[in-house]
N, C-alpha and C. Protein backbone atom coordinates (compact mmCIF):
# COMPACT_ATOMS: atom_id res chain seq x y z
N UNK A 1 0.83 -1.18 0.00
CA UNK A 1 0.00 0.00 0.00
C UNK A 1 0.88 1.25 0.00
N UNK A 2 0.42 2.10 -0.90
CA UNK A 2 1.02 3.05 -0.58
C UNK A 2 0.68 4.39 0.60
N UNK A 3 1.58 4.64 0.91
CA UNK A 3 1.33 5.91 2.56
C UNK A 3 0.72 6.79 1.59
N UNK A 4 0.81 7.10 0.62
CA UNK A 4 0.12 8.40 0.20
C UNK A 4 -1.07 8.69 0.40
N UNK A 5 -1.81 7.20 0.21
CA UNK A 5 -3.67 6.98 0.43
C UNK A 5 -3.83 7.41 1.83
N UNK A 6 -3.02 7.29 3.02
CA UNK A 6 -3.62 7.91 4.04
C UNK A 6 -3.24 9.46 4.25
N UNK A 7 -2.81 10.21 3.26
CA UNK A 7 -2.99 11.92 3.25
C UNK A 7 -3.87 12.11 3.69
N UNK A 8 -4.59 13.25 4.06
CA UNK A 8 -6.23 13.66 4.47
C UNK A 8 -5.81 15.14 3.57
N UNK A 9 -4.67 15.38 3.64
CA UNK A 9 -4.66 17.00 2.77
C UNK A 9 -3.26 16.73 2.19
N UNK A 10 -3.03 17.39 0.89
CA UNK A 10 -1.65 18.01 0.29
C UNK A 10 -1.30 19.44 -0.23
N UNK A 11 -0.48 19.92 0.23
CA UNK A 11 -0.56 21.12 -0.56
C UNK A 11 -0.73 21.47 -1.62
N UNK A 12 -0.85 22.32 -2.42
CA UNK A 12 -1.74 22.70 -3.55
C UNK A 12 -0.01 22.40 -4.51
N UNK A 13 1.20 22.69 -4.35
CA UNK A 13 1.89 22.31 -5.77
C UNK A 13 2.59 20.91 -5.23
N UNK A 14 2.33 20.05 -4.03
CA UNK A 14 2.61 19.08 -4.02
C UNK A 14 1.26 17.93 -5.03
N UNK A 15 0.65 18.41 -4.66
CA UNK A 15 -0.68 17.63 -6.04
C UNK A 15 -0.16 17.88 -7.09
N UNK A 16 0.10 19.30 -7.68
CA UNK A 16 0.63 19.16 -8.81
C UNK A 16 2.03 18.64 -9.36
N UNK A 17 2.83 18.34 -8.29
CA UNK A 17 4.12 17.80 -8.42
C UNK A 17 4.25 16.53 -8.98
N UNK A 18 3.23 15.74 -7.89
CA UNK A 18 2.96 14.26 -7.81
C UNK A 18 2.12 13.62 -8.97
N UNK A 19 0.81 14.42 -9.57
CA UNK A 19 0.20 14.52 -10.48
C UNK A 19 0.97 14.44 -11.68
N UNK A 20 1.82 15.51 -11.81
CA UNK A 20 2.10 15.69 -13.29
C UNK A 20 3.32 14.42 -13.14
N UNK A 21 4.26 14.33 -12.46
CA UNK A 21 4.92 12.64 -12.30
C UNK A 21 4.15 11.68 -13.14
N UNK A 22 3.05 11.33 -12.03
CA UNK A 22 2.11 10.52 -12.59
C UNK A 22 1.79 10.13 -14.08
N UNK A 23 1.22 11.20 -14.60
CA UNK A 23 0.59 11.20 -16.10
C UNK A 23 1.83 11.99 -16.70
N UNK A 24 2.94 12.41 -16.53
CA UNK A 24 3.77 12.30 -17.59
C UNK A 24 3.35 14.07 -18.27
N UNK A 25 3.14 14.84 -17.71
CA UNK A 25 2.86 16.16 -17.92
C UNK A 25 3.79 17.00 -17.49
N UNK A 26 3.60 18.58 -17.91
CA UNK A 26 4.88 19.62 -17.05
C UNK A 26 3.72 19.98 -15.98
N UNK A 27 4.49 20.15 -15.07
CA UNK A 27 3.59 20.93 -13.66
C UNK A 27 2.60 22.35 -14.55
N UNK A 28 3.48 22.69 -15.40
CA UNK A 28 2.48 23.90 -15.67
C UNK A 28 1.20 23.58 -16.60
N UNK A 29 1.28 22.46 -16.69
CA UNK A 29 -0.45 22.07 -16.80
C UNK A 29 -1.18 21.82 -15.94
N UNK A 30 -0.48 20.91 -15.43
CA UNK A 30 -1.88 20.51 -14.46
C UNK A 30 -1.72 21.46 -12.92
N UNK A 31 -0.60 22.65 -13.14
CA UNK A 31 -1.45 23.59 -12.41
C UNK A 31 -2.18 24.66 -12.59
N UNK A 32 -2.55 25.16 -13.89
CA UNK A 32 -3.43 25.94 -14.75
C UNK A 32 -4.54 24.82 -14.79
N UNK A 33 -4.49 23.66 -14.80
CA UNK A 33 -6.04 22.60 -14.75
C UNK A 33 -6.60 22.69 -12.93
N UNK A 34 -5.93 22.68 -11.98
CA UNK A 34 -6.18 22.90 -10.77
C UNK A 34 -6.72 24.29 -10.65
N UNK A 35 -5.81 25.27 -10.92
CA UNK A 35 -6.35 26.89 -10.76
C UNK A 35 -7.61 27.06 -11.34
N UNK A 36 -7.70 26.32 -12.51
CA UNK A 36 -9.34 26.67 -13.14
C UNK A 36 -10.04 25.82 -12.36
N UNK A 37 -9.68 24.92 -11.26
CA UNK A 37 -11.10 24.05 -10.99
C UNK A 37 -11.13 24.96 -9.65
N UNK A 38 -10.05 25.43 -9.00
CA UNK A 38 -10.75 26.31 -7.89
C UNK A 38 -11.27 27.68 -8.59
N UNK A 39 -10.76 28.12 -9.47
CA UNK A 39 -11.37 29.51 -9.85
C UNK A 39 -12.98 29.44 -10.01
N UNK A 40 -12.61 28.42 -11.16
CA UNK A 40 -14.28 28.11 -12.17
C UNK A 40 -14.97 26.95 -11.66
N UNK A 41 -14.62 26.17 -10.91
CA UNK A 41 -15.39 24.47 -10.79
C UNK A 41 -15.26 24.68 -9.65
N UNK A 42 -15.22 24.75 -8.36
CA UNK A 42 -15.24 24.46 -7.10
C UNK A 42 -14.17 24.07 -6.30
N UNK A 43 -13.32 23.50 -7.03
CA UNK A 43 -12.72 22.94 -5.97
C UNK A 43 -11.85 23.89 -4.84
N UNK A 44 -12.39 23.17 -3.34
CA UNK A 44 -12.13 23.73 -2.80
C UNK A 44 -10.17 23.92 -2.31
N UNK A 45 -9.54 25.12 -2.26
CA UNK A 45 -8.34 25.33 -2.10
C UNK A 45 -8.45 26.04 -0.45
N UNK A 46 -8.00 25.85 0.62
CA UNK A 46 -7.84 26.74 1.97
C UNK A 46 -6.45 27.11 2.11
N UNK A 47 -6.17 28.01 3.04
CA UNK A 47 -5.19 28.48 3.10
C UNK A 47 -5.06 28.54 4.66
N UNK A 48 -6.08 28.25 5.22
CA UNK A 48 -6.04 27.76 6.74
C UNK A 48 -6.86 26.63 7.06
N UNK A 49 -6.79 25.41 7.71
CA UNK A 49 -7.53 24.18 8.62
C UNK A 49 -8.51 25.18 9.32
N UNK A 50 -8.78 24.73 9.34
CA UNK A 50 -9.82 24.96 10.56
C UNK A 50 -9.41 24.11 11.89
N UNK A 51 -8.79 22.63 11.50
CA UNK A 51 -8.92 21.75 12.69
C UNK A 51 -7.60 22.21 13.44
N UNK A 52 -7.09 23.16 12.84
CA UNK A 52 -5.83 23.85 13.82
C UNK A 52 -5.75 24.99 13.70
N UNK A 53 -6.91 25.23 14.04
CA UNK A 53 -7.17 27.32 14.54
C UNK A 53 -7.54 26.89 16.12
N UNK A 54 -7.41 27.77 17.03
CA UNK A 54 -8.22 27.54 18.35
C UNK A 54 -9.10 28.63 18.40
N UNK A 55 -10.35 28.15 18.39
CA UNK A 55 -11.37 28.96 19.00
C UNK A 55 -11.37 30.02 19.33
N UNK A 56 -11.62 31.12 18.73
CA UNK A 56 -11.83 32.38 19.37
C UNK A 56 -10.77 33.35 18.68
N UNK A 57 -9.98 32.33 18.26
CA UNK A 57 -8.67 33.11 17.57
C UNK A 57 -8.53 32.53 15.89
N UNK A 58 -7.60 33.74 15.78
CA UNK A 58 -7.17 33.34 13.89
C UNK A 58 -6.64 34.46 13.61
N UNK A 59 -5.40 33.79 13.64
CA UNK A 59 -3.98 34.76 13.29
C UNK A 59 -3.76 34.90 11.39
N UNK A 60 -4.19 36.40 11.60
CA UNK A 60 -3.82 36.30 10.00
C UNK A 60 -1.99 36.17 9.21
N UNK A 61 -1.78 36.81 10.85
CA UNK A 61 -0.12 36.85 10.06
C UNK A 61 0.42 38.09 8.89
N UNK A 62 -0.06 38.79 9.10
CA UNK A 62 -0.33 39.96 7.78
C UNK A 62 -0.66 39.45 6.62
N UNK A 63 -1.73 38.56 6.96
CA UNK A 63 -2.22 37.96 5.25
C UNK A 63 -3.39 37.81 5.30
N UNK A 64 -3.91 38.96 4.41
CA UNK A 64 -5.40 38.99 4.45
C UNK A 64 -6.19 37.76 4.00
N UNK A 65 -7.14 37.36 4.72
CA UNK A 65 -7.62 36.13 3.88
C UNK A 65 -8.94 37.12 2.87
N UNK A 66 -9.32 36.01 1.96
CA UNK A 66 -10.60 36.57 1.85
C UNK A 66 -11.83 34.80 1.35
N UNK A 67 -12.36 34.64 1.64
CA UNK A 67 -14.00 34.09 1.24
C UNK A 67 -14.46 33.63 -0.20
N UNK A 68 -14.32 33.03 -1.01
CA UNK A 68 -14.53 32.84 -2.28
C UNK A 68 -15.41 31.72 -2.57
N UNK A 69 -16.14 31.85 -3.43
CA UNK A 69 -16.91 30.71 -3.54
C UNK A 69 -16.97 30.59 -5.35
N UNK A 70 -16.61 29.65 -5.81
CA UNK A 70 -16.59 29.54 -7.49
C UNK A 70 -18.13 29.54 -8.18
N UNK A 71 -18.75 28.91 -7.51
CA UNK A 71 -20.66 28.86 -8.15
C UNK A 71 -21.10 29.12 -6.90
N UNK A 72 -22.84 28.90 -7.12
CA UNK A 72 -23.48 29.23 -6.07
C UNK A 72 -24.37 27.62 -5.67
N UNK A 73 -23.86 28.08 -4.16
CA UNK A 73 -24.37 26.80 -3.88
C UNK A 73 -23.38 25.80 -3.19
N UNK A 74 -21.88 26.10 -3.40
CA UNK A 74 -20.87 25.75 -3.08
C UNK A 74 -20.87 26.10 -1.77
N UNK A 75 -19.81 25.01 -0.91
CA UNK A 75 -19.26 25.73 0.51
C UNK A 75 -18.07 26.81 -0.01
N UNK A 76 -17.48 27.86 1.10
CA UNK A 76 -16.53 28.96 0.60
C UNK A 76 -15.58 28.24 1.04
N UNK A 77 -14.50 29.09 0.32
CA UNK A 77 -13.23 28.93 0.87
C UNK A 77 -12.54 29.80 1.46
N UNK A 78 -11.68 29.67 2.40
CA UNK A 78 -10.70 31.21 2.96
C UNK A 78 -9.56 30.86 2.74
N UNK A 79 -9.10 31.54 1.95
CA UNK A 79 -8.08 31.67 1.16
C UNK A 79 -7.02 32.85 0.89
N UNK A 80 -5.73 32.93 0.81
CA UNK A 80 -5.37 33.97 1.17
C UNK A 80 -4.95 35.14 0.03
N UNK A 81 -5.24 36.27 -0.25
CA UNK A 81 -5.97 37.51 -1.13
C UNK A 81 -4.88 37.02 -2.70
N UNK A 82 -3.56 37.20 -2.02
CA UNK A 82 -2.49 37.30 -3.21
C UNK A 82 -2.46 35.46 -3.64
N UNK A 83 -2.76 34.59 -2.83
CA UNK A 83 -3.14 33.23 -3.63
C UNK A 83 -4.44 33.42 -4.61
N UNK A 84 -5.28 33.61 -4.42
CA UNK A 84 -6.25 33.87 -5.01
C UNK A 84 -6.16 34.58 -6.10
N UNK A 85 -5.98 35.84 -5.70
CA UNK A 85 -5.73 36.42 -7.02
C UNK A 85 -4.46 35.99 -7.81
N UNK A 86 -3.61 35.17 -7.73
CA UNK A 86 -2.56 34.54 -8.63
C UNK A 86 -3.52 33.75 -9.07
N UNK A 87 -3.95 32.86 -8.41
CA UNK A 87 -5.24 31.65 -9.39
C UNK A 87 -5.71 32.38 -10.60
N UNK A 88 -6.23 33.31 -9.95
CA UNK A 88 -7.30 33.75 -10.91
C UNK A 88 -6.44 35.14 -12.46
N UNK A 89 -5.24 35.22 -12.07
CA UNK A 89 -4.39 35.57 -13.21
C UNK A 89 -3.51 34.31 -14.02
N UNK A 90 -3.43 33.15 -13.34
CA UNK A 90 -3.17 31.99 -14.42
C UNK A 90 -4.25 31.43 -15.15
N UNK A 91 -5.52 31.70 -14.42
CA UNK A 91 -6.72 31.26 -15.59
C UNK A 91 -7.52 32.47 -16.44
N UNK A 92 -7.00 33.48 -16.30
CA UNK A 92 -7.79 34.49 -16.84
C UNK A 92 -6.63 35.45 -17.68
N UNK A 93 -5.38 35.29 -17.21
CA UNK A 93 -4.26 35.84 -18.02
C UNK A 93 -3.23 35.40 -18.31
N UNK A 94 -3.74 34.05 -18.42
CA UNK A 94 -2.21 32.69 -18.55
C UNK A 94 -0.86 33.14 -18.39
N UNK A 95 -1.09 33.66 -16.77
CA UNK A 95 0.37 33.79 -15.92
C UNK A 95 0.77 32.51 -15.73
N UNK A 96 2.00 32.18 -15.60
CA UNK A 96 3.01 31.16 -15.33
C UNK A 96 2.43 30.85 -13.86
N UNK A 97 2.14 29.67 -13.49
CA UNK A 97 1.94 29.43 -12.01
C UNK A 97 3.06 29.31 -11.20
N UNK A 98 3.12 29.67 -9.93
CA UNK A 98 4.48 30.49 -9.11
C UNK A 98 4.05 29.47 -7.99
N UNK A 99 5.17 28.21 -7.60
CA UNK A 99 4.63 27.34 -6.41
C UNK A 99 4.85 28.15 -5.33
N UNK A 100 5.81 29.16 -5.12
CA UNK A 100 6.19 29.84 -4.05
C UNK A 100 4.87 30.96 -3.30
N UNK A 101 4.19 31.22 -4.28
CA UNK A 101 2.95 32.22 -4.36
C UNK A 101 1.82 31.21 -3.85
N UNK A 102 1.90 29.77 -3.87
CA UNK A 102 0.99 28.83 -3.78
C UNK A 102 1.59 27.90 -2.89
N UNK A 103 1.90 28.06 -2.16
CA UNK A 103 2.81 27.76 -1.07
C UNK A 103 2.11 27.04 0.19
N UNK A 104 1.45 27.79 0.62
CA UNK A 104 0.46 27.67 2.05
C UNK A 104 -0.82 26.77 1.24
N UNK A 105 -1.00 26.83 0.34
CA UNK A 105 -2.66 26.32 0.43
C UNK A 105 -2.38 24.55 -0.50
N UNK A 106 -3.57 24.42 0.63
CA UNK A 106 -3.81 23.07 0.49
C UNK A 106 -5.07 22.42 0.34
N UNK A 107 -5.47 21.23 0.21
CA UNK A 107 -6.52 20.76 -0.57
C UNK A 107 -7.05 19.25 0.33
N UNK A 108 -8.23 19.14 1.10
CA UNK A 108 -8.51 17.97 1.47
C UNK A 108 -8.50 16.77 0.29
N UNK A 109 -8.01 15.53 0.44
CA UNK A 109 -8.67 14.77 -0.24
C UNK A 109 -10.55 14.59 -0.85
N UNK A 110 -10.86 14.47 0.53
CA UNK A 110 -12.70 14.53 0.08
C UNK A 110 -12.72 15.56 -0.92
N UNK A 111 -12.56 17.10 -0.86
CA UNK A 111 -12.61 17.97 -1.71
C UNK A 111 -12.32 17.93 -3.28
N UNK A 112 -10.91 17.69 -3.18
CA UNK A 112 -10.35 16.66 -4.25
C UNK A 112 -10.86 15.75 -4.81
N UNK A 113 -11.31 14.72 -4.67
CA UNK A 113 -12.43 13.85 -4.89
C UNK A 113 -13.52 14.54 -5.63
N UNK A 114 -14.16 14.82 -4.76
CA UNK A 114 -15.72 15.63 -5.41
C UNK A 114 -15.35 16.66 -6.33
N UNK A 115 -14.33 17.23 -6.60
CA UNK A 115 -14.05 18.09 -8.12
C UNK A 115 -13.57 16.98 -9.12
N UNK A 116 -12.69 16.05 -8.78
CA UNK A 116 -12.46 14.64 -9.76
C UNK A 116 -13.84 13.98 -10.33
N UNK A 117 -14.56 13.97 -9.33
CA UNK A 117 -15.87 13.25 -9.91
C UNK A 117 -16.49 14.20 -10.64
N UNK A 118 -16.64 15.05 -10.13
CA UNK A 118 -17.49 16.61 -10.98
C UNK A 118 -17.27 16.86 -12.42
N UNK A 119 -15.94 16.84 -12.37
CA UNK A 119 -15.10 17.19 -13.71
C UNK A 119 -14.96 16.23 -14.55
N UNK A 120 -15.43 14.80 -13.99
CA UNK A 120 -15.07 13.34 -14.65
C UNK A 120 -13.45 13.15 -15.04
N UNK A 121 -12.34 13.85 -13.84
CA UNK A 121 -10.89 13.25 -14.29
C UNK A 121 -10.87 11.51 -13.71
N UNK A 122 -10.05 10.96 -14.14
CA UNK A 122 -9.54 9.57 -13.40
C UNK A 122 -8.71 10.47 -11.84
N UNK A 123 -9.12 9.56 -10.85
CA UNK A 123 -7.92 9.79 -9.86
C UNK A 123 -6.96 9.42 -9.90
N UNK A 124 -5.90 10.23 -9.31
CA UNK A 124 -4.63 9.85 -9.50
C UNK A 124 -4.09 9.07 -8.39
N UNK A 125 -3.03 7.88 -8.68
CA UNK A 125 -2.82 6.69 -7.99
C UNK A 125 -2.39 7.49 -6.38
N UNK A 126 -1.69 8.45 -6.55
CA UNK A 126 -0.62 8.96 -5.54
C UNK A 126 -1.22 9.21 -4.41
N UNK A 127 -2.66 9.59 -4.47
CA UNK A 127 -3.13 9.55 -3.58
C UNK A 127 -5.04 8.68 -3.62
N UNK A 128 -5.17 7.84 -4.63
CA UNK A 128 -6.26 7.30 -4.11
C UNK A 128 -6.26 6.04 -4.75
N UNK A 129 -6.28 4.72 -3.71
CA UNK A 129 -6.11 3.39 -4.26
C UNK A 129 -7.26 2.38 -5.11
N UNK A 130 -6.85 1.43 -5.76
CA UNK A 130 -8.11 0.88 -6.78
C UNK A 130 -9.37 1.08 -6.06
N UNK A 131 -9.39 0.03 -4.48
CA UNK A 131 -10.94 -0.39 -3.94
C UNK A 131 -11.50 1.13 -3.63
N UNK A 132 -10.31 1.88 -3.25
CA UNK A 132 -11.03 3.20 -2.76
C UNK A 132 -11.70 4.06 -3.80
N UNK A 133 -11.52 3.87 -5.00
CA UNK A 133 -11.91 4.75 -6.11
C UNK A 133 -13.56 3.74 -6.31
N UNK A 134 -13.59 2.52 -6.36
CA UNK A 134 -15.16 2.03 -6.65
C UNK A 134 -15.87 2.52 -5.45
N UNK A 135 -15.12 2.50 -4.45
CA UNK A 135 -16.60 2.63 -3.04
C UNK A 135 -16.64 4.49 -2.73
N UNK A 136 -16.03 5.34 -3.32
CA UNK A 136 -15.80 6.27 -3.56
C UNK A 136 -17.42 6.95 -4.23
């Protein structure tokens, strides 16, 4: 088995690292295919857990977050201003994607998942195994 299947999150250019490995691509595809699924498709990208904030608090760090939601109907995301808006200048002004700019944010599996199914991609091995993709 591989350890990868028990991730619960990866960062946003470690997916694309591992991904483009995978299928034999340059990272700068399949991170212009990621940026459009959080920009335009949903998928959700955070830039903070929630399950490691404490209550009552949330340190921005001088980094503004902001709230985004791709359709309506979606849960949001908080995400942080200059990630975001880099997303949304590699899918709207085919900027070069910058892993350093994309640094902090990361991506649950479940989330991941439900834009894979949405979008109808195959999952990728690195992080989701045969039985888990049928009962999926």
């Amino acid at each position: 088995m591989n350890l990868g299947h028990h991730v619960e999150s990866y960062r946003f250019w470690d997916i694309v690292t591992q991904w483009a490995r995978e299928t034999l691509q340059h990272e700068i595809v399949v991170a212009r295919a990621l940026a459009k699924g959080v920009v335009r498709d949903g998928l959700r990208a955070q830039s903070v857990d929630p399950k490691w904030t404490n209550k009552g608090t949330f340190e921005l760090r001088g980094l503004p977050l902001v709230g985004y939601v791709a359709k309506d109907g979606l849960l949001p995301i908080f995400i942080r201003s200059s990630a975001l808006q880099h997303l949304r200048d590699i899918v709207d002004n085919a900027t070069t994607p910058d892993a350093q700019i994309l640094f902090e944010e990361f991506i649950t599996k479940q989330d991941f998942y439900a834009w894979l199914t949405q979008a109808r991609l195959h999952p990728p091995s690195f992080w989701f195994e045969a039985g888990e993709l049928q009962a999926g």
